[in-house]
N, C-alpha and C. Protein backbone atom coordinates (compact mmCIF):
# COMPACT_ATOMS: atom_id res chain seq x y z
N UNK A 1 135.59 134.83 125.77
CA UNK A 1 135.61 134.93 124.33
C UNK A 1 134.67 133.87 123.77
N UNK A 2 134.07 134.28 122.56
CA UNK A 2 132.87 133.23 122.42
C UNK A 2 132.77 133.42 120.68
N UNK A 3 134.02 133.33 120.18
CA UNK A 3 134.24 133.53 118.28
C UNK A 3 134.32 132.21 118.50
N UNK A 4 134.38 132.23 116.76
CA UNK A 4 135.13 130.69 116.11
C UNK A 4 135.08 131.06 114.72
N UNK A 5 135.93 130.01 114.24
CA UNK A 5 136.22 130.12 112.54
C UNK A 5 135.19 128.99 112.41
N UNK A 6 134.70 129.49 111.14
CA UNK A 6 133.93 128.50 110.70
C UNK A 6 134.33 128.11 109.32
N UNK A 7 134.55 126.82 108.48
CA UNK A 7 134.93 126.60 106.88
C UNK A 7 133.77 125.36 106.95
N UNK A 8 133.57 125.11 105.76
CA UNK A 8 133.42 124.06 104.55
C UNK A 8 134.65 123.23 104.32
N UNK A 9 134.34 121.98 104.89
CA UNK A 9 135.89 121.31 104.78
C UNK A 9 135.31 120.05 103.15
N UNK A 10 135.53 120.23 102.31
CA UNK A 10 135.54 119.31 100.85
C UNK A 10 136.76 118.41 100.85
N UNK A 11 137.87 118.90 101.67
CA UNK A 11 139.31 117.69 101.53
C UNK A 11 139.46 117.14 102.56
N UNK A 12 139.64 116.38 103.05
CA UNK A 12 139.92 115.53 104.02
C UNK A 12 140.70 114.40 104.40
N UNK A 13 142.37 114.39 104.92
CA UNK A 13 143.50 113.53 104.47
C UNK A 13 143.66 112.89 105.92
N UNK A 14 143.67 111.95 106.08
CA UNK A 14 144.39 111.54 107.09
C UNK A 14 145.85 110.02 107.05
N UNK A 15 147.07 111.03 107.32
CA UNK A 15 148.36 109.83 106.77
C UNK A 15 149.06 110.15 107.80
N UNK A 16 149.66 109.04 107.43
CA UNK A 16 150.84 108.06 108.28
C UNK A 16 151.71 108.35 107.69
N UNK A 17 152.93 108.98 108.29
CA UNK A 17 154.03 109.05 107.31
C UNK A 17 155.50 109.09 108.24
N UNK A 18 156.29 108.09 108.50
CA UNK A 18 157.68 107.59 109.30
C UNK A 18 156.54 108.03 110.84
N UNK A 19 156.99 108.85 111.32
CA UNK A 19 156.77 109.10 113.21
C UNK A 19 155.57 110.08 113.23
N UNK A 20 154.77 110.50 111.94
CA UNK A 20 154.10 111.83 112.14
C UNK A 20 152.53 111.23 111.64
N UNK A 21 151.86 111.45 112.42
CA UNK A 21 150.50 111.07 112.05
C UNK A 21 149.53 112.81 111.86
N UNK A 22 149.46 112.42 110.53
CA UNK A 22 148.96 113.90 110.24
C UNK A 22 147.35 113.95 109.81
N UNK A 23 146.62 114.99 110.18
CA UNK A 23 144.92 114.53 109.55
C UNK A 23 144.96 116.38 109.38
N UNK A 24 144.38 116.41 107.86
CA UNK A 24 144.27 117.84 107.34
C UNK A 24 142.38 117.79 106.85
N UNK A 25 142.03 119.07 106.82
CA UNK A 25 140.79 119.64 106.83
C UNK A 25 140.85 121.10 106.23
N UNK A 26 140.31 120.90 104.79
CA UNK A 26 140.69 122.36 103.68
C UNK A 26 139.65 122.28 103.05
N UNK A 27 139.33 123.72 102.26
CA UNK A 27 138.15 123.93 102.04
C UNK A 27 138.47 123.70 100.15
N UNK A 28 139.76 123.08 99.72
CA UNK A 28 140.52 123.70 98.71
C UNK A 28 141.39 122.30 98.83
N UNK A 29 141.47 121.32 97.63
CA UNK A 29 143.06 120.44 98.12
C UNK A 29 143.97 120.69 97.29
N UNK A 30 143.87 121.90 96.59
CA UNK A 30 145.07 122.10 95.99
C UNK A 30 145.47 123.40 96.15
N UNK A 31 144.20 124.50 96.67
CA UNK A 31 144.42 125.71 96.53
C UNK A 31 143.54 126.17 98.16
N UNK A 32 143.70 125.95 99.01
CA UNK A 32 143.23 126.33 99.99
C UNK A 32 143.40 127.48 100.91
N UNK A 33 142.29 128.09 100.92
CA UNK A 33 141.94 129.34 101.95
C UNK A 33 141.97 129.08 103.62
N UNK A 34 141.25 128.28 103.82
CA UNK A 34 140.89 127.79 104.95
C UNK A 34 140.99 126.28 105.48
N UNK A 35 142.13 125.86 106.33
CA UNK A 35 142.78 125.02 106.78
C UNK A 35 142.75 125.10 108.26
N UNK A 36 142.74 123.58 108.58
CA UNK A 36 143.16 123.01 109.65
C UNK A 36 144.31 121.56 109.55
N UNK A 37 145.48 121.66 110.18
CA UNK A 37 146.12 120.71 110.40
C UNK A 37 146.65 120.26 111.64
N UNK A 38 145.96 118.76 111.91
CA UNK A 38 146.54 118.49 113.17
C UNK A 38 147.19 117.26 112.91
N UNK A 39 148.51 117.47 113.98
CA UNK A 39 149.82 116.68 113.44
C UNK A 39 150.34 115.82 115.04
N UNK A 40 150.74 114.75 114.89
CA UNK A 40 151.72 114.46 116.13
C UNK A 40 152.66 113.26 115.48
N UNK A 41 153.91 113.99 116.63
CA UNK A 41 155.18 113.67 116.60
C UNK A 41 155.35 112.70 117.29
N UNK A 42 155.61 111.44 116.69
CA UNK A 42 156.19 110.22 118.02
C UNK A 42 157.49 110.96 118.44
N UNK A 43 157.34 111.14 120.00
CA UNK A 43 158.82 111.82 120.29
C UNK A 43 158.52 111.23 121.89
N UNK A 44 158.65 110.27 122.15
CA UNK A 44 158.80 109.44 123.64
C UNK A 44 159.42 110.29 124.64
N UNK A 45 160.02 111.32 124.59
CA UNK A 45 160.61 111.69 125.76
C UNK A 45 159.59 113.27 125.85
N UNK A 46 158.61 113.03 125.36
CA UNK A 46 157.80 114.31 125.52
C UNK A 46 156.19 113.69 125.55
N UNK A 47 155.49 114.97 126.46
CA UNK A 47 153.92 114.26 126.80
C UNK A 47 153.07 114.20 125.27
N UNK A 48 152.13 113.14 125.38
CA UNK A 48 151.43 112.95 124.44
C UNK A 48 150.22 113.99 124.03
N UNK A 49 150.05 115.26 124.62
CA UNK A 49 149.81 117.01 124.46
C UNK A 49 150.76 117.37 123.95
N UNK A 50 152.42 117.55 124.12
CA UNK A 50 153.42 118.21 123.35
C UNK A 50 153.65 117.55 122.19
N UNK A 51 153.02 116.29 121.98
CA UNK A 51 153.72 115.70 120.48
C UNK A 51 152.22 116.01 119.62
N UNK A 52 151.38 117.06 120.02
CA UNK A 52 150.26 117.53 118.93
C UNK A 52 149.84 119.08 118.69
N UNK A 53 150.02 118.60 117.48
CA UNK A 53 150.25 119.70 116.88
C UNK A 53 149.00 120.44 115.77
N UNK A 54 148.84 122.31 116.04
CA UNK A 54 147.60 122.37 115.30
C UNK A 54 148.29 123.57 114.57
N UNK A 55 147.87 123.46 113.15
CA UNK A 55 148.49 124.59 112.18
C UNK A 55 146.95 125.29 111.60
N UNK A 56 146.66 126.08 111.40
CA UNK A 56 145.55 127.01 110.64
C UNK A 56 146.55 127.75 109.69
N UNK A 57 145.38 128.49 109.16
CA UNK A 57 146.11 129.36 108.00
C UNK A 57 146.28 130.24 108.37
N UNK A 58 145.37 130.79 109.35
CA UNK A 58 145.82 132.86 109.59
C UNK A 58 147.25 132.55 110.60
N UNK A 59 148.37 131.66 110.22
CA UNK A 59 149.57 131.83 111.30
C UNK A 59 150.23 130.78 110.12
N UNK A 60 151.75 130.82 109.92
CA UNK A 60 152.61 129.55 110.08
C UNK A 60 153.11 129.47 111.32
N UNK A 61 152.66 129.66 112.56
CA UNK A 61 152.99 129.14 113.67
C UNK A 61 152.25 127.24 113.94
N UNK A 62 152.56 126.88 114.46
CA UNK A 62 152.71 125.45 114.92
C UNK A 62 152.01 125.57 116.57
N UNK A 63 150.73 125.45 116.92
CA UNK A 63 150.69 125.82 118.21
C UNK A 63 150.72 123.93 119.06
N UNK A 64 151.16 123.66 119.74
CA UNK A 64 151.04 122.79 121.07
C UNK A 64 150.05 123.20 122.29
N UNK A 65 149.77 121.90 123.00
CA UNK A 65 148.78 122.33 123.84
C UNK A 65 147.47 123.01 123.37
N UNK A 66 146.77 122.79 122.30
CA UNK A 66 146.38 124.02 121.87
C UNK A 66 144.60 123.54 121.63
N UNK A 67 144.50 122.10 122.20
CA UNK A 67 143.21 121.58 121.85
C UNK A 67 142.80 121.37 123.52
N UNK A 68 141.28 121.43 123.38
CA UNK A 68 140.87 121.33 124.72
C UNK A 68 140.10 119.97 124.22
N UNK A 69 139.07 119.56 123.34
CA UNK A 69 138.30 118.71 122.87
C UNK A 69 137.73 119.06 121.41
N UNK A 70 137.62 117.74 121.31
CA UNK A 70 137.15 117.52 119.66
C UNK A 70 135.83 116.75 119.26
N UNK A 71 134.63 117.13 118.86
CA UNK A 71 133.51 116.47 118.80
C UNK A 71 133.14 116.78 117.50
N UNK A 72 132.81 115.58 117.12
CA UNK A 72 131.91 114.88 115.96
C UNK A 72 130.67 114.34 116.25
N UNK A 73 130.14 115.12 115.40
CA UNK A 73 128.85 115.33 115.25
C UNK A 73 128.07 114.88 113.82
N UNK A 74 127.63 113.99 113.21
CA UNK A 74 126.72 114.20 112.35
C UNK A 74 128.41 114.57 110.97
N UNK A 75 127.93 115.45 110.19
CA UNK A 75 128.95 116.08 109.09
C UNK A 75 129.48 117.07 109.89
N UNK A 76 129.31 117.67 111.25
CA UNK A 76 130.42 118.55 111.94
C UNK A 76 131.20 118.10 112.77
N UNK A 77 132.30 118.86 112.81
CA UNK A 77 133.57 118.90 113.69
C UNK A 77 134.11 120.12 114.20
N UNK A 78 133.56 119.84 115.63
CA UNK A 78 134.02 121.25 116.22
C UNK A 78 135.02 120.75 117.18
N UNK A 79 136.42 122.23 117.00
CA UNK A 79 137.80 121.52 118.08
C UNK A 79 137.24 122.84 119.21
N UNK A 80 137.79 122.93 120.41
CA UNK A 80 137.45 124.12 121.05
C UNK A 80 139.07 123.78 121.77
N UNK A 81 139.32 125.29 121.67
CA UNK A 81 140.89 125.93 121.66
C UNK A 81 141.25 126.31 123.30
N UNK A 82 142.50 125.80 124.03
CA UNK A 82 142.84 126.37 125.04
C UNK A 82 143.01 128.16 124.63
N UNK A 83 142.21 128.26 126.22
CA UNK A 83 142.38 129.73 126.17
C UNK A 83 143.29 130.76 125.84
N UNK A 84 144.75 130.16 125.99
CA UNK A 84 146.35 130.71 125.25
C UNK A 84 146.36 130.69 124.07
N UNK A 85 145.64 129.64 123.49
CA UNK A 85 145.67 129.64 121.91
C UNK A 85 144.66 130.61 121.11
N UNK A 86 143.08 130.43 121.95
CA UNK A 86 142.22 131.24 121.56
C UNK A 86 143.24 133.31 121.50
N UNK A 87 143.28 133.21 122.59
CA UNK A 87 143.47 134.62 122.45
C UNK A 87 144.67 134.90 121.48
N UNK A 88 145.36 133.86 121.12
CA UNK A 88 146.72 134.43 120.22
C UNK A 88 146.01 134.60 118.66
N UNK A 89 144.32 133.22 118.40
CA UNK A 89 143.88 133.63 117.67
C UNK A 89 143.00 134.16 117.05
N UNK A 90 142.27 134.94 118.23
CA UNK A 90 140.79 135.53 118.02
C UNK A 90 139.77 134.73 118.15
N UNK A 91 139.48 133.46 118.28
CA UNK A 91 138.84 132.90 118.23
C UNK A 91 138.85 131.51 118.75
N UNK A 92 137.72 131.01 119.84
CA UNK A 92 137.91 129.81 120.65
C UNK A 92 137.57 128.37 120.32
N UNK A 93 136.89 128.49 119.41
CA UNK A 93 136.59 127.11 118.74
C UNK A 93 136.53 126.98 116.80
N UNK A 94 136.54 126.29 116.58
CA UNK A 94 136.68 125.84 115.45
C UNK A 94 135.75 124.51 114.54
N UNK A 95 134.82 125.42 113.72
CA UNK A 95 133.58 124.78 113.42
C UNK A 95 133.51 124.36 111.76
N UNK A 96 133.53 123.16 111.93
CA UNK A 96 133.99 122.75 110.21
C UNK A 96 132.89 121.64 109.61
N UNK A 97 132.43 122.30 109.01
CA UNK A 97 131.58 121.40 108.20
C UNK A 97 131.90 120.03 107.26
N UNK A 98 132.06 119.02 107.51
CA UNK A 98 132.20 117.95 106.73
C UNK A 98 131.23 117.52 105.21
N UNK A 99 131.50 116.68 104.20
CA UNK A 99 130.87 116.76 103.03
C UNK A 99 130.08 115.66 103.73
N UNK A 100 130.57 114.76 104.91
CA UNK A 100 129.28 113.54 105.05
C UNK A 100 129.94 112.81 106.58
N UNK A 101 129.56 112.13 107.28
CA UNK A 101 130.10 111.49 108.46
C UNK A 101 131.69 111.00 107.64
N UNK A 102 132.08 110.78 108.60
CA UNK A 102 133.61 110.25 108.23
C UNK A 102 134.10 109.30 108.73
N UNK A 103 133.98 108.23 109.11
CA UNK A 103 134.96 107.06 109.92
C UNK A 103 135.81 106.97 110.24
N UNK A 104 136.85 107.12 108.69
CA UNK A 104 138.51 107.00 108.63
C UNK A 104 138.84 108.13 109.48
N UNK A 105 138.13 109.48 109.58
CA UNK A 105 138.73 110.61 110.34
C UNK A 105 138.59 110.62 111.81
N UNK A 106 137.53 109.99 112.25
CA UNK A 106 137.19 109.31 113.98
C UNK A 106 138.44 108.63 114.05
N UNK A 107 138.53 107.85 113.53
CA UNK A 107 139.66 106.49 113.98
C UNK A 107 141.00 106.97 114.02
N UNK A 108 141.42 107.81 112.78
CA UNK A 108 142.54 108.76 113.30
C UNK A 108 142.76 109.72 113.92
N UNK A 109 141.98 110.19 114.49
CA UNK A 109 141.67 111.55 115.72
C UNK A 109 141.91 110.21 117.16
N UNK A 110 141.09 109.47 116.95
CA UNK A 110 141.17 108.44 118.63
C UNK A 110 142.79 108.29 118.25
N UNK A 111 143.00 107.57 117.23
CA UNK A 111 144.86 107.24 117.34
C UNK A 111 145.69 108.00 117.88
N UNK A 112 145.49 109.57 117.26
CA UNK A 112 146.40 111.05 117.53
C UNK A 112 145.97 111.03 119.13
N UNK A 113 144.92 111.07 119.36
CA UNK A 113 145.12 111.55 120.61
C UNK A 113 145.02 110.58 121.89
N UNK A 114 145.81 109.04 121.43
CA UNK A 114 145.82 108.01 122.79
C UNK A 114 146.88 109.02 124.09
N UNK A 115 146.69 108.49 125.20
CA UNK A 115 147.15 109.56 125.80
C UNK A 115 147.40 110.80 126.14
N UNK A 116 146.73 111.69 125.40
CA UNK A 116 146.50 113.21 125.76
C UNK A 116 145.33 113.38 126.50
N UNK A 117 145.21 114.64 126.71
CA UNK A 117 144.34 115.01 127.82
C UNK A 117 142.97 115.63 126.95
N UNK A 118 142.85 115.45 125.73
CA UNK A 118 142.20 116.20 124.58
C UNK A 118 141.17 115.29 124.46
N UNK A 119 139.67 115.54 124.88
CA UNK A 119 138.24 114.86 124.95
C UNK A 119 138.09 114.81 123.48
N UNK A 120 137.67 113.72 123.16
CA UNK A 120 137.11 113.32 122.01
C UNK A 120 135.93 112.75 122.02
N UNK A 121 134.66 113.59 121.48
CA UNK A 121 133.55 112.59 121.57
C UNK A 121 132.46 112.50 120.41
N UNK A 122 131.52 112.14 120.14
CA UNK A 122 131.10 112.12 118.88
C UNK A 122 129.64 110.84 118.90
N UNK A 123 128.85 111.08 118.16
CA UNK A 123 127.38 110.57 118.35
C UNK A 123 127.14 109.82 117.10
């Protein structure tokens, strides 16, 4: 399979809130079409892959396991999707345009994903 969603990301949140470190990517921050949310759960008795979490819009499903790697690039951010996830959603990677480089969003992507198996890399 060789799709992907592609958006215009204009919002860009990344918070801390009690055990959940959440970083959102919408094309819309009040009225959004096209979303990405990736979330993790401090939950110690589970792997640091099961406590992350990716929500899109075409599902309110919650998928786990569901990132293979994440690269930053310049104003892009492309995630590319385990193959279980791709096929549940048509599409294997996920290509999002940023309004400009981002810092704060590097630094909370390295945080979310200390200990997972999820490549992060970026130029």
């Amino acid at each position: 399979m060789n799709s992907m969603k592609s958006f215009y990301a204009n919002h860009i949140s990344c918070s801390q809130d009690d055990d959940v470190l959440s970083i959102g990517l919408a094309d819309d921050e009040f009225d959004p079409i096209d979303f990405v949310i990736l979330s993790r759960f401090a939950e110690p008795d589970r792997s640091a892959d099961q406590q992350i979490g990716l929500l899109v819009n075409e599902t309110d499903l919650e998928f786990q396991h569901a990132i293979t790697a994440i690269r930053l690039f310049g104003s892009q951010m492309v995630i590319h999707l385990t193959d279980t996830v791709a096929e549940e959603l048509d599409y294997d990677s996920i290509h999002i345009e940023l309004e400009a480089p981002h810092d704060h969003l590097y630094k909370s992507l390295k945080q979310m994903l200390i200990g997972s198996s999820i490549k992060l890399s970026s130029n």
